[in-house]
Protein backbone atom coordinates (compact mmCIF):
# COMPACT_ATOMS: atom_id res chain seq x y z
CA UNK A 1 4.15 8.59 1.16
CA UNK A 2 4.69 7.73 -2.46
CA UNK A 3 4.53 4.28 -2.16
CA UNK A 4 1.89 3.39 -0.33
CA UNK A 5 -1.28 2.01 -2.31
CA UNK A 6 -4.97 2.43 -1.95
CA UNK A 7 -7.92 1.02 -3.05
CA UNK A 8 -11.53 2.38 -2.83
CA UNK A 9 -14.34 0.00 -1.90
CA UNK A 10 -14.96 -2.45 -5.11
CA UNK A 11 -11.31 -3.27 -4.76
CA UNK A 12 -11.43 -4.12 -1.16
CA UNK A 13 -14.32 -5.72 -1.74
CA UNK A 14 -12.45 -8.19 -4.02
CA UNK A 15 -9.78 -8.50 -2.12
CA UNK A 16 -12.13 -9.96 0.79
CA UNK A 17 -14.59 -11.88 -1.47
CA UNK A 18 -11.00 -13.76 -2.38
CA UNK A 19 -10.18 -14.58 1.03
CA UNK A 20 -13.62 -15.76 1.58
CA UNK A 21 -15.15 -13.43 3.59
CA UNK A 22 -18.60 -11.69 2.94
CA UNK A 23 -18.34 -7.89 1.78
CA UNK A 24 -21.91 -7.82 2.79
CA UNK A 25 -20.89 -8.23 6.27
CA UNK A 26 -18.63 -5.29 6.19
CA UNK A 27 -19.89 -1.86 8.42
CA UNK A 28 -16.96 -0.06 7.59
CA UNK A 29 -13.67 0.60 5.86
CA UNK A 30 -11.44 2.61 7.92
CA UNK A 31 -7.74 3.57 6.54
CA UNK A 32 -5.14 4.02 8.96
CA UNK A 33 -2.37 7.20 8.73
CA UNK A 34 0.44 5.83 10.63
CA UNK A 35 2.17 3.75 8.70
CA UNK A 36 4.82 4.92 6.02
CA UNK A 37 4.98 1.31 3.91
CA UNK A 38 1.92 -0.91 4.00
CA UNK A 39 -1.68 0.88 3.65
CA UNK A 40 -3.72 -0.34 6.27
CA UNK A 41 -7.35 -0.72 6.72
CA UNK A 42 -9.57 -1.57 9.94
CA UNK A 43 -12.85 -3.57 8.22
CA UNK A 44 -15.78 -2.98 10.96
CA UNK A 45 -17.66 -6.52 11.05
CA UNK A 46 -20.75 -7.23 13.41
CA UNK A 47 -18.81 -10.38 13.96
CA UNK A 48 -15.62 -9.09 15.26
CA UNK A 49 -13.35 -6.76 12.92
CA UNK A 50 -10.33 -7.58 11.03
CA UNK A 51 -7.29 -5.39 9.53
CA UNK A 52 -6.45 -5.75 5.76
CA UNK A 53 -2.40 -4.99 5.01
CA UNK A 54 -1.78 -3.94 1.82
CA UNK A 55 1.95 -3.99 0.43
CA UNK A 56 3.23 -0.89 -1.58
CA UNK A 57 3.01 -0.67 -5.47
CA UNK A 58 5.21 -3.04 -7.13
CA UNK A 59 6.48 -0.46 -9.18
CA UNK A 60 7.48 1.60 -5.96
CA UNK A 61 10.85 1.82 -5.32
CA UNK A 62 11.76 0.08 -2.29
CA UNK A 63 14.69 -1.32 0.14
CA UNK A 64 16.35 -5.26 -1.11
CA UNK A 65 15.04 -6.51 2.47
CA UNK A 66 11.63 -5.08 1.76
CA UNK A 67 10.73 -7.29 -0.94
CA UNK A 68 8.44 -9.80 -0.52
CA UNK A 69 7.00 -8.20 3.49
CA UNK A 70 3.65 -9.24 3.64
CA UNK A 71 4.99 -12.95 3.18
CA UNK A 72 7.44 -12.77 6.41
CA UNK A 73 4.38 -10.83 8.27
CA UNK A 74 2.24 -13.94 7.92
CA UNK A 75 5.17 -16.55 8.73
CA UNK A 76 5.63 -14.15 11.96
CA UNK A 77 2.28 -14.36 13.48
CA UNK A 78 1.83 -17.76 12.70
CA UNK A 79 4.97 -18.89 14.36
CA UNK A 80 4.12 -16.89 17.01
CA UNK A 81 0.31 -17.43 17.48
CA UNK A 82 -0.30 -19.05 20.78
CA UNK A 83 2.83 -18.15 22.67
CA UNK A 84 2.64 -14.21 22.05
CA UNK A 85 -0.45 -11.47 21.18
CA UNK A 86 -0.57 -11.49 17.54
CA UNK A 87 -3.27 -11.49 15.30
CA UNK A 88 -4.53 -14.24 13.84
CA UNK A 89 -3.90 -14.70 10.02
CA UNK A 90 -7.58 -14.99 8.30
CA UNK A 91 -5.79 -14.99 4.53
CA UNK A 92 -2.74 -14.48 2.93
CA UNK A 93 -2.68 -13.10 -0.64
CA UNK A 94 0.71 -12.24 -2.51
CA UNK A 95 0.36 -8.71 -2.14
CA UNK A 96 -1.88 -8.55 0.91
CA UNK A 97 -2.91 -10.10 4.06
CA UNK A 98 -6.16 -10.10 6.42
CA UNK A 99 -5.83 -10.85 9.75
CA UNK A 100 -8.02 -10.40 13.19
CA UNK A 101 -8.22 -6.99 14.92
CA UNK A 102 -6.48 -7.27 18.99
CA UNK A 103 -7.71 -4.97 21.25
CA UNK A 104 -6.41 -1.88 22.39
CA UNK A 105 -4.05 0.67 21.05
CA UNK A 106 -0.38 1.88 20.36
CA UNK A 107 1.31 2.45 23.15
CA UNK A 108 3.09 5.31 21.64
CA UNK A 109 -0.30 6.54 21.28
CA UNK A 110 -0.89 6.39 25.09
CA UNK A 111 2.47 7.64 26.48
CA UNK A 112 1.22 10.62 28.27
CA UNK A 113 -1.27 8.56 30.14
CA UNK A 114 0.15 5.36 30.88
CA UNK A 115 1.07 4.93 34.83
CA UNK A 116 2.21 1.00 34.73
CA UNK A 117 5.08 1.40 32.40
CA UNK A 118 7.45 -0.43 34.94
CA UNK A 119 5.02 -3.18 35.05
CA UNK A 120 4.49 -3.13 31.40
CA UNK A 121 8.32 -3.37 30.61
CA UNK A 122 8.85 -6.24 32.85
CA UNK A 123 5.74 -7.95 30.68
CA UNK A 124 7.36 -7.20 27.32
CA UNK A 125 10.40 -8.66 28.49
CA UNK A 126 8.82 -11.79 29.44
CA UNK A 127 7.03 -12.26 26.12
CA UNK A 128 10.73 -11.90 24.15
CA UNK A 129 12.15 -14.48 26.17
CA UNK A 130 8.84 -16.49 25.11
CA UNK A 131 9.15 -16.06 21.96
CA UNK A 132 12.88 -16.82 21.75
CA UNK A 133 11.64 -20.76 22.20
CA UNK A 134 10.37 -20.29 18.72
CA UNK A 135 13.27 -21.54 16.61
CA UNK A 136 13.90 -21.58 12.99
CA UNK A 137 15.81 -23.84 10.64
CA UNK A 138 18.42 -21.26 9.29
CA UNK A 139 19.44 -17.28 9.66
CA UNK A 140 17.79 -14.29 8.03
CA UNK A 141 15.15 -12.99 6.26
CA UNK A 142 12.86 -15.90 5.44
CA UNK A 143 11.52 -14.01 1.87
CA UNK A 144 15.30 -14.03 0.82
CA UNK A 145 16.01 -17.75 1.90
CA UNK A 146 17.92 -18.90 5.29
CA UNK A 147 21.43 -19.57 5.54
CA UNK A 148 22.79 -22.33 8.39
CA UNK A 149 25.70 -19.63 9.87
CA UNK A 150 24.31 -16.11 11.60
CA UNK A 151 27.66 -14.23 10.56
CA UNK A 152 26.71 -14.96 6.86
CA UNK A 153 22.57 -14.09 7.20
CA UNK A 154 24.09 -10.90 8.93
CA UNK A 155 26.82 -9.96 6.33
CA UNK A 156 24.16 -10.20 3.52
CA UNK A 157 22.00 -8.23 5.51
CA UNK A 158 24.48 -5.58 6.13
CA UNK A 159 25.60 -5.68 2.83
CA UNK A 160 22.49 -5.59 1.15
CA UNK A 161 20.91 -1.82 2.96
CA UNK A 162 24.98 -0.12 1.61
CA UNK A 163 24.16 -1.11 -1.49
CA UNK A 164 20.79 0.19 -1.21
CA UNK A 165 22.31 3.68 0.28
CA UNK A 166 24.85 3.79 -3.09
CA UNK A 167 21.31 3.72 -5.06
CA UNK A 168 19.23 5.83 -3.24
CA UNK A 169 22.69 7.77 -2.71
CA UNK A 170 22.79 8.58 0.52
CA UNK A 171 26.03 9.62 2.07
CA UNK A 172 27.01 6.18 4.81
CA UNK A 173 30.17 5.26 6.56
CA UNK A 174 30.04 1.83 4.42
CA UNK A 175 33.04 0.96 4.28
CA UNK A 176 33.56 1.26 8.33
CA UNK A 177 30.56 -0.99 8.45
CA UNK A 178 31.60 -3.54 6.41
CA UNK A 179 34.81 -3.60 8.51
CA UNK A 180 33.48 -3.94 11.89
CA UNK A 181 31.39 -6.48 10.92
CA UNK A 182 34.15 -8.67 9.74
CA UNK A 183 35.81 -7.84 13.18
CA UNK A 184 33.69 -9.72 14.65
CA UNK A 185 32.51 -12.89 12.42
CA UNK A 186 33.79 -14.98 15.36
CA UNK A 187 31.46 -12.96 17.71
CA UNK A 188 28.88 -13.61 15.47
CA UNK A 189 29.37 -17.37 14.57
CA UNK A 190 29.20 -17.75 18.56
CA UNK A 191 25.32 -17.57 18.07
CA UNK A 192 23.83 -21.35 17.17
CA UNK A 193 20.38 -21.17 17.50
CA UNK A 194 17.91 -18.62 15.17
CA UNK A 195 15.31 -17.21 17.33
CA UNK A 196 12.05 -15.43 15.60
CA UNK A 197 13.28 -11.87 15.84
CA UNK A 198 10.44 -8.64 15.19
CA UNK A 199 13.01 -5.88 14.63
CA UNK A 200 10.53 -3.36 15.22
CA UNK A 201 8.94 -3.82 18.49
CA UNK A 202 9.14 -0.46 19.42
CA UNK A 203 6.44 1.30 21.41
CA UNK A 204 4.00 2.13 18.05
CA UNK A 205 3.92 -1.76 17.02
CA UNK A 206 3.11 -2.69 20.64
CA UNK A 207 -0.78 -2.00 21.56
CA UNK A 208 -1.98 -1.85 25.17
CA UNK A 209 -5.14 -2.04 26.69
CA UNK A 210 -6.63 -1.91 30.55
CA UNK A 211 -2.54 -2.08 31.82
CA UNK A 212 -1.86 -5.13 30.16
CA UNK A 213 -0.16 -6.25 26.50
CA UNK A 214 -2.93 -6.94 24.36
CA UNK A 215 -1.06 -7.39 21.21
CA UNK A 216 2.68 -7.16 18.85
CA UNK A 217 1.89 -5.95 15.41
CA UNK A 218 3.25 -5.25 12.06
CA UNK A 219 5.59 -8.58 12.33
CA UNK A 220 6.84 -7.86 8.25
CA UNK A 221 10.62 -7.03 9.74
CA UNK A 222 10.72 -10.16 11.09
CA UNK A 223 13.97 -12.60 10.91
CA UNK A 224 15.77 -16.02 12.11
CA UNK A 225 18.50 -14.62 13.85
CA UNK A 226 20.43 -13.61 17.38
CA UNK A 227 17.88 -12.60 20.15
CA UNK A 228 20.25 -9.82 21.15
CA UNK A 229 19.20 -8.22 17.75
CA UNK A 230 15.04 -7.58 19.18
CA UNK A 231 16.71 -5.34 22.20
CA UNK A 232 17.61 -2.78 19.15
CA UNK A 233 13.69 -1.76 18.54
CA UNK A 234 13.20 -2.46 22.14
CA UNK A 235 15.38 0.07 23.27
CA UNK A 236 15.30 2.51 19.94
CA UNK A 237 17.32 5.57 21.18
CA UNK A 238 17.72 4.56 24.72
CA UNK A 239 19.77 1.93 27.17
CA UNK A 240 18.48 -1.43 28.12
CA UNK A 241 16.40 -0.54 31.56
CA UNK A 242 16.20 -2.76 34.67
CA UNK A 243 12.62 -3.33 34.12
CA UNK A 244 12.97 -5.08 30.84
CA UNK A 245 15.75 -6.72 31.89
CA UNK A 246 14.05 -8.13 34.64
CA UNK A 247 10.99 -9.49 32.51
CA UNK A 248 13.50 -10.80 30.17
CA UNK A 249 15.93 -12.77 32.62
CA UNK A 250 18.90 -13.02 31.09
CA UNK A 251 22.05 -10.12 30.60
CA UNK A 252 22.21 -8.83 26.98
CA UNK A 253 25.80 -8.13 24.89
CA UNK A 254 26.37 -4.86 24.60
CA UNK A 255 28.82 -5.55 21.74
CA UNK A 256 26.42 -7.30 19.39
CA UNK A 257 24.03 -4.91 20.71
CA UNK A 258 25.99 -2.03 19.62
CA UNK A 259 26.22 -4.05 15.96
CA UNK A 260 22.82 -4.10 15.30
CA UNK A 261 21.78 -0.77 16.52
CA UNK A 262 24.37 0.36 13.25
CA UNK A 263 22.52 -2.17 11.06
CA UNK A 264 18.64 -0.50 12.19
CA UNK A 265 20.49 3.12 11.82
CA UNK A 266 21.48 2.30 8.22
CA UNK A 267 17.82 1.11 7.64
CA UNK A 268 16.28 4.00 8.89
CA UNK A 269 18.44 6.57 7.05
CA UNK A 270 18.39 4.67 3.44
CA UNK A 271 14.82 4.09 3.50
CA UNK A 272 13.39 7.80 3.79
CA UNK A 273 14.40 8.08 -0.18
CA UNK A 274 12.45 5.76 -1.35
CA UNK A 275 9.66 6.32 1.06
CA UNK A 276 9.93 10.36 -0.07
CA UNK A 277 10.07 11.80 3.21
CA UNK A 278 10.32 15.22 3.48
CA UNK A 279 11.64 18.37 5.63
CA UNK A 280 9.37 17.07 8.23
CA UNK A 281 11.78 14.30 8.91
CA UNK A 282 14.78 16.42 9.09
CA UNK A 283 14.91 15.98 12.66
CA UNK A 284 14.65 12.66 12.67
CA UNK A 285 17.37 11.93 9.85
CA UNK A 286 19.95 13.82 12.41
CA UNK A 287 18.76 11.88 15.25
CA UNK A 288 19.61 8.95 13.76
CA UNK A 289 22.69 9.88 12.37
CA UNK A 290 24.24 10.81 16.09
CA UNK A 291 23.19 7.48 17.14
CA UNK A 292 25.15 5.64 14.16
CA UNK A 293 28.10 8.02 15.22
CA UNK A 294 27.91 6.76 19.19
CA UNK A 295 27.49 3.03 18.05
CA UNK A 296 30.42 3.24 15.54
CA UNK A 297 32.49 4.72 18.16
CA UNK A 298 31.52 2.86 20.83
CA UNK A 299 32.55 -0.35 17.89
CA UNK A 300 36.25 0.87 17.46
CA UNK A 301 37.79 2.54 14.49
């Protein structure tokens, strides 16, 4: 992907000698493929091993919301630290961020072989509703600044990926969009509290080891807003399940459910211009683009 950044080993080495760790200490730098923003690296350490985040060239074009990532990912797993699996921050640069290595893997990665998924569901719903007692003092995207009214956080938020489709030009139903959301200010002033939302807990950001949750990465997606809005990654081309439900104990609005998925959708189809994805992701560009279709019918006219 074009705007992903790499270093070779002097420059990592600086990058830990800043946060105060030894590069002497280091057994191994190991970059990671699966990510299409941040490059990531797995440092092998006799002492325990730790994952370096880098965030993309700053001369890479990139989404509004994407600005300033690596600064929400650290406010996420520190707010979260203690109540949830998520890594401990070790140092937090402008540009990049070191933090401890959890155990396990993706797992998206582990699909095929996982027998406990009912069990496993029922544990992820529990740790949302957990993490819903972490509360914030405004709505939205903390790199952008916090608003006190949800319905405003979520019109900016809106507003701000259509203006990033008319740059990247590609083809969205804004003005529809911009409509239903309006529709529905009431429905979304109706939320008081902002809740530390993920956005992208979907199975590859979720890692799993010996049938248990070991850990919720790559928090840089992360807002202060409605805790309907997690069930969107949660559920990313499917319905809410009984299973997740049950871990999470409480019913979720389909409505403001419905609203969100259209705001991810946007998200997913903007940012594939900037990221330079190619034929490869053809498939996944009309995927997404039949979901925005059900969601904005399901929404009204």
């Amino acid at each position: 992907m074009r705007n992903k950044r790499h270093l070779g080993q002097a420059g990592l080495d600086e990058l830990l000698r800043q946060a105060g760790v030894d590069p002497a200490s280091v057994t191994a730098y190991d970059e990671l493929t699966e990510g299409t923003f941040n490059t990531v690296y797995r440092i092998g350490r006799s002492g325990g091993d730790l994952m370096l985040k880098l965030s993309p060239d700053p001369a890479a074009p990139v989404l509004t919301y994407e600005h300033g990532l690596i600064r929400t990912e650290t406010e996420y797993y520190r707010a979260a630290l203690g109540k949830a699996p998520v890594p401990e921050v070790v140092h937090a640069g402008d540009d990049f961020l070191l933090m401890s290595a959890l155990p396990g893997r993706t797992w998206f990665s582990q699909a095929e072989v996982i027998t406990e998924r009912a069990a496993l569901r029922r544990e992820l719903g529990a740790l949302v509703a957990g993490l819903y007692q972490i509360t914030g003092p405004g709505f939205g995207y903390p790199q952008h600044g916090l608003v006190d009214r949800w319905s405003t956080a979520f019109q900016s938020m809106v507003d701000d990926v259509l203006r990033d489709a008319a740059r990247f030009q590609v083809d969205v139903p804004g003005d529809q969009v911009r409509r239903l959301v309006l529709d529905r200010i009431d429905l979304l002033d109706g939320v008081q509290t902002a809740v530390l939302i993920h956005f992208d807990l979907w199975d590859g950001n979720i890692l799993v080891d010996d049938g248990r949750i070991t850990g919720l990465i790559d928090g840089e997606r992360a807002f202060w807003g409605d805790p309907v809005a997690e069930f969107v990654s949660l559920t990313l081309f499917g319905a809410l399940d009984d299973d997740l439900l049950a871990g999470y104990g409480s019913p979720v609005d389909a409505e403001k459910l419905s609203l969100y998925r259209v705001y991810l959708y946007l998200i997913m189809l903007v940012e594939g211009t900037p990221r330079g994805y190619g034929p490869e992701h053809e498939q996944l560009t009309r995927l997404v683009r039949r979901h925005l279709a059900r969601e904005l019918k399901e929404l009204g006219p």
